[in-house]
PDB file of N, CA and C in Angstrom:
ATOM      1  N   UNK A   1      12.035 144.722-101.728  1.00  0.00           N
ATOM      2  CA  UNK A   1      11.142 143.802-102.424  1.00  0.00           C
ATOM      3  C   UNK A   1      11.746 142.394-102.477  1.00  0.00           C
ATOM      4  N   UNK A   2      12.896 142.498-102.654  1.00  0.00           N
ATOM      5  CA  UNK A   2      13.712 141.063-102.733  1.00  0.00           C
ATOM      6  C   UNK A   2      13.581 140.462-101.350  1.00  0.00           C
ATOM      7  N   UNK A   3      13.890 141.185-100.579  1.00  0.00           N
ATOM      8  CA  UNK A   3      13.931 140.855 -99.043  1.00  0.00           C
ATOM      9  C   UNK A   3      12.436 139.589 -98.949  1.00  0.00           C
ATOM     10  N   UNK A   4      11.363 140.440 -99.153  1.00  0.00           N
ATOM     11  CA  UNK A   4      10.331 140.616 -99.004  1.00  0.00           C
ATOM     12  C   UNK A   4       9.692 138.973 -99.689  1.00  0.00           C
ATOM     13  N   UNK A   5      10.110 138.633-100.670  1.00  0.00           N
ATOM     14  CA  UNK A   5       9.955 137.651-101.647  1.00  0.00           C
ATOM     15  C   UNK A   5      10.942 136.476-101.028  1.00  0.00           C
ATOM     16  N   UNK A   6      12.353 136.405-100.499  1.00  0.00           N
ATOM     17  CA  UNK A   6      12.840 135.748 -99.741  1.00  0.00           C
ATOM     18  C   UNK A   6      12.661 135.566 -98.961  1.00  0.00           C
ATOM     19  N   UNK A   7      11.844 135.803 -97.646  1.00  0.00           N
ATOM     20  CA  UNK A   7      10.914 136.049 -96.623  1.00  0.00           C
ATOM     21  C   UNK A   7       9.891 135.142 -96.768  1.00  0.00           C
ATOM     22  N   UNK A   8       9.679 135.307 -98.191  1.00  0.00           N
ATOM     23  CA  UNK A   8       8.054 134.270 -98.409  1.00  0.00           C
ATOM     24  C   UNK A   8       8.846 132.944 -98.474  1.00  0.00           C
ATOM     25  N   UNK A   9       9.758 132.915 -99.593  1.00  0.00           N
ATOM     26  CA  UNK A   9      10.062 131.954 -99.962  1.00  0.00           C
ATOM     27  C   UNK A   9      10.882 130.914 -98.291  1.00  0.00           C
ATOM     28  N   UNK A  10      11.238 131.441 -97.610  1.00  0.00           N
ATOM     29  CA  UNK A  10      11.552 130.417 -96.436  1.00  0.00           C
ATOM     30  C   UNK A  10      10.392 129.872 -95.895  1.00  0.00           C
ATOM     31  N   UNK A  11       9.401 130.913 -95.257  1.00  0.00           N
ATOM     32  CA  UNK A  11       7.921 130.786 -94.756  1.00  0.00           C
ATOM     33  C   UNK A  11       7.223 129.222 -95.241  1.00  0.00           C
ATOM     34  N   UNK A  12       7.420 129.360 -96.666  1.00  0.00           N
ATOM     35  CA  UNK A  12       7.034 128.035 -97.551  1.00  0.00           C
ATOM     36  C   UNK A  12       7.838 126.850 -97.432  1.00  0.00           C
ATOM     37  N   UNK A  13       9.252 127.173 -97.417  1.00  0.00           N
ATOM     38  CA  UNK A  13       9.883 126.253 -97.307  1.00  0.00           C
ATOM     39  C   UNK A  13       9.503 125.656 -95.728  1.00  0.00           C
ATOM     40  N   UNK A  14       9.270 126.102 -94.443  1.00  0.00           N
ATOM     41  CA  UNK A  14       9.461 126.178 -93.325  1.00  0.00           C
ATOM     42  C   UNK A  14       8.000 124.977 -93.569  1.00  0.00           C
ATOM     43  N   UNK A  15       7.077 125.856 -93.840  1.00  0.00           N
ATOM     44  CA  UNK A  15       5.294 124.974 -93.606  1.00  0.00           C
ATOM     45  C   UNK A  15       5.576 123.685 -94.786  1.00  0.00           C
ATOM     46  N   UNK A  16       6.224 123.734 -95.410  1.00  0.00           N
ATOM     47  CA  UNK A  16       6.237 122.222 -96.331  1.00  0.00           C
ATOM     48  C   UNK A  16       7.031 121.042 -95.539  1.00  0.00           C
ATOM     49  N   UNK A  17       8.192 121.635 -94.884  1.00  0.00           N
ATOM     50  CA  UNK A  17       9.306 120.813 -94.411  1.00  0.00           C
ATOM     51  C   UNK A  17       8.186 120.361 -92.454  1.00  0.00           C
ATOM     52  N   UNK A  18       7.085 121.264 -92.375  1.00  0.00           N
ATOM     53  CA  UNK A  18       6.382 121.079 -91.099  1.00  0.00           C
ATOM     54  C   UNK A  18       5.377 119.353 -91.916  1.00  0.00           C
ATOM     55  N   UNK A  19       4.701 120.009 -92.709  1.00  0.00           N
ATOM     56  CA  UNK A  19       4.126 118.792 -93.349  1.00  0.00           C
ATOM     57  C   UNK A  19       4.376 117.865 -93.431  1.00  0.00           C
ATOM     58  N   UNK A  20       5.427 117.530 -93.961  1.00  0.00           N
ATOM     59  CA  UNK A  20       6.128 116.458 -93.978  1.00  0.00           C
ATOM     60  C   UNK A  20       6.573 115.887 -92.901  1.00  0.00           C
ATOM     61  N   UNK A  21       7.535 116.875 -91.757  1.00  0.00           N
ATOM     62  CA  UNK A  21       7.269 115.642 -91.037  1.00  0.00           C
ATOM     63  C   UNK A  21       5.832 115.287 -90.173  1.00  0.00           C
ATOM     64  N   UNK A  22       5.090 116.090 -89.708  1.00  0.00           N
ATOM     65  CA  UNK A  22       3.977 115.582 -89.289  1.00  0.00           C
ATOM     66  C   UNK A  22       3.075 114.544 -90.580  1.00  0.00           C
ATOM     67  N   UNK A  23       3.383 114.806 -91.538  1.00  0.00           N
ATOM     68  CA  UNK A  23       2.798 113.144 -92.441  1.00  0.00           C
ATOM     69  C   UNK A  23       3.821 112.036 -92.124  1.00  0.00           C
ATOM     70  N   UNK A  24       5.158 112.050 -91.705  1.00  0.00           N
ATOM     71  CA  UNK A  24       6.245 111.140 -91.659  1.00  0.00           C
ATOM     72  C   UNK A  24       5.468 110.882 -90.365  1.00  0.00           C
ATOM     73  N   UNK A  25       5.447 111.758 -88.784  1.00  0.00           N
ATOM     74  CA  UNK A  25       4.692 110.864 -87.406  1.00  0.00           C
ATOM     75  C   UNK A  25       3.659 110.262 -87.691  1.00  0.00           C
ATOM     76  N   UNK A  26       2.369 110.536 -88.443  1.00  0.00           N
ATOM     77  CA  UNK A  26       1.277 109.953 -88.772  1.00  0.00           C
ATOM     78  C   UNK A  26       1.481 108.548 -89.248  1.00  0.00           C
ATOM     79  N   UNK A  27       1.986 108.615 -90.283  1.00  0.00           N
ATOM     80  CA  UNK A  27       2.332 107.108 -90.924  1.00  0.00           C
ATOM     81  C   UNK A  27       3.174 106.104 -89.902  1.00  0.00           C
ATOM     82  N   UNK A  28       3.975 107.042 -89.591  1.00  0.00           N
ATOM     83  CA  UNK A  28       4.694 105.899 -87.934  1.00  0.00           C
ATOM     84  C   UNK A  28       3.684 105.403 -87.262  1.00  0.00           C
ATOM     85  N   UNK A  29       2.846 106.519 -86.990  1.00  0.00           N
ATOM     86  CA  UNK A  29       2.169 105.885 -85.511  1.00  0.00           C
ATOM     87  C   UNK A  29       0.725 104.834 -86.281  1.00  0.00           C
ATOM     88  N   UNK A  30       0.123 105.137 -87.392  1.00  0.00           N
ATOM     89  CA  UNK A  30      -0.460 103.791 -87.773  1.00  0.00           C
ATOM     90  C   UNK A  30       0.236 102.794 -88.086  1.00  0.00           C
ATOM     91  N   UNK A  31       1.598 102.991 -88.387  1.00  0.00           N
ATOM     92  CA  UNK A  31       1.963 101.657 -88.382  1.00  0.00           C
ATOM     93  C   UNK A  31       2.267 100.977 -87.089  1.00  0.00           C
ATOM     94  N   UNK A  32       2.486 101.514 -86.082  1.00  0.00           N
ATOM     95  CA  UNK A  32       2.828 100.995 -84.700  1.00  0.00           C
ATOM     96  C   UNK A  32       1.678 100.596 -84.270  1.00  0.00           C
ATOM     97  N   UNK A  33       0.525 101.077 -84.310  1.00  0.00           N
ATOM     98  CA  UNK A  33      -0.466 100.976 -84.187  1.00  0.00           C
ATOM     99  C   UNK A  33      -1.264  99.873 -84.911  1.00  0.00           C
ATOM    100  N   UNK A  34      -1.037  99.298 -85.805  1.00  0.00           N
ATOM    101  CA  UNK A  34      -1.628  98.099 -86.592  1.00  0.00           C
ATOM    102  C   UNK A  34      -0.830  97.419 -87.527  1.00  0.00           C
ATOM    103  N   UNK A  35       0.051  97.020 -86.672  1.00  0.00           N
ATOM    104  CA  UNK A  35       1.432  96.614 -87.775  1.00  0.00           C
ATOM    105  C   UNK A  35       0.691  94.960 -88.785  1.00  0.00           C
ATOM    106  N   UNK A  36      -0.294  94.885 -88.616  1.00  0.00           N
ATOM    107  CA  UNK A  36      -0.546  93.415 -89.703  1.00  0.00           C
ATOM    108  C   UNK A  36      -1.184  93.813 -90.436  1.00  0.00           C
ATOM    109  N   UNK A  37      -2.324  94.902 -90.746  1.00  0.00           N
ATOM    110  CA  UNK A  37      -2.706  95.534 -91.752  1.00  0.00           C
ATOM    111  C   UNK A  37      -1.337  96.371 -92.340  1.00  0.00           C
ATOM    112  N   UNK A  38      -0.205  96.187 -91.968  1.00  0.00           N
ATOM    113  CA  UNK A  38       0.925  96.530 -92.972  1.00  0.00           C
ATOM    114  C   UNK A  38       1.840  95.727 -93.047  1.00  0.00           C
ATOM    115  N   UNK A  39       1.685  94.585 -92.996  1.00  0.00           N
ATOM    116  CA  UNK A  39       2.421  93.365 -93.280  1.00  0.00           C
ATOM    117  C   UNK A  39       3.285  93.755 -94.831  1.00  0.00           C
ATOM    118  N   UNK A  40       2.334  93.607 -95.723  1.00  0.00           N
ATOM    119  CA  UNK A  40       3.624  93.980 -97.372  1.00  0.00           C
ATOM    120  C   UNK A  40       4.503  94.809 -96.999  1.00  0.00           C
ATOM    121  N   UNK A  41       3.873  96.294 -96.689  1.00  0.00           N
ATOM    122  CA  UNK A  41       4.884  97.209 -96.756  1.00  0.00           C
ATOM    123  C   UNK A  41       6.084  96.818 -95.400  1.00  0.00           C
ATOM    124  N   UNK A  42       6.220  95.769 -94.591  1.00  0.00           N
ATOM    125  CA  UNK A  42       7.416  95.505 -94.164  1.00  0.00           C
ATOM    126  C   UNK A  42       8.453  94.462 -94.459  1.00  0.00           C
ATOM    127  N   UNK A  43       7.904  93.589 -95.427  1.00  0.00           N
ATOM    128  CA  UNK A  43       8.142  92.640 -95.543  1.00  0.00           C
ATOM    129  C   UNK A  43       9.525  93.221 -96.510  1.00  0.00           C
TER     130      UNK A  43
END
């Protein structure tokens, strides 16, 4: 059962740490993609 529950618990860790970075490429590539509609956030 423990096994079983540690098992989950990586699974989750694994699909959160996927999220993130595919939200981290997303935000790259609009910003490469229209870098003056993000003028503040480089400044």
């Amino acid at each position: 059962m423990l096994l079983l529950i540690a098992l989950a618990n990586a699974h989750l860790f694994r699909m959160v740490e996927f999220a993130a970075l595919l939200g981290t490429w997303a935000a790259r590539r609009r910003l490469l993609e229209d870098p003056a509609r993000h003028r503040n956030l480089l400044r």
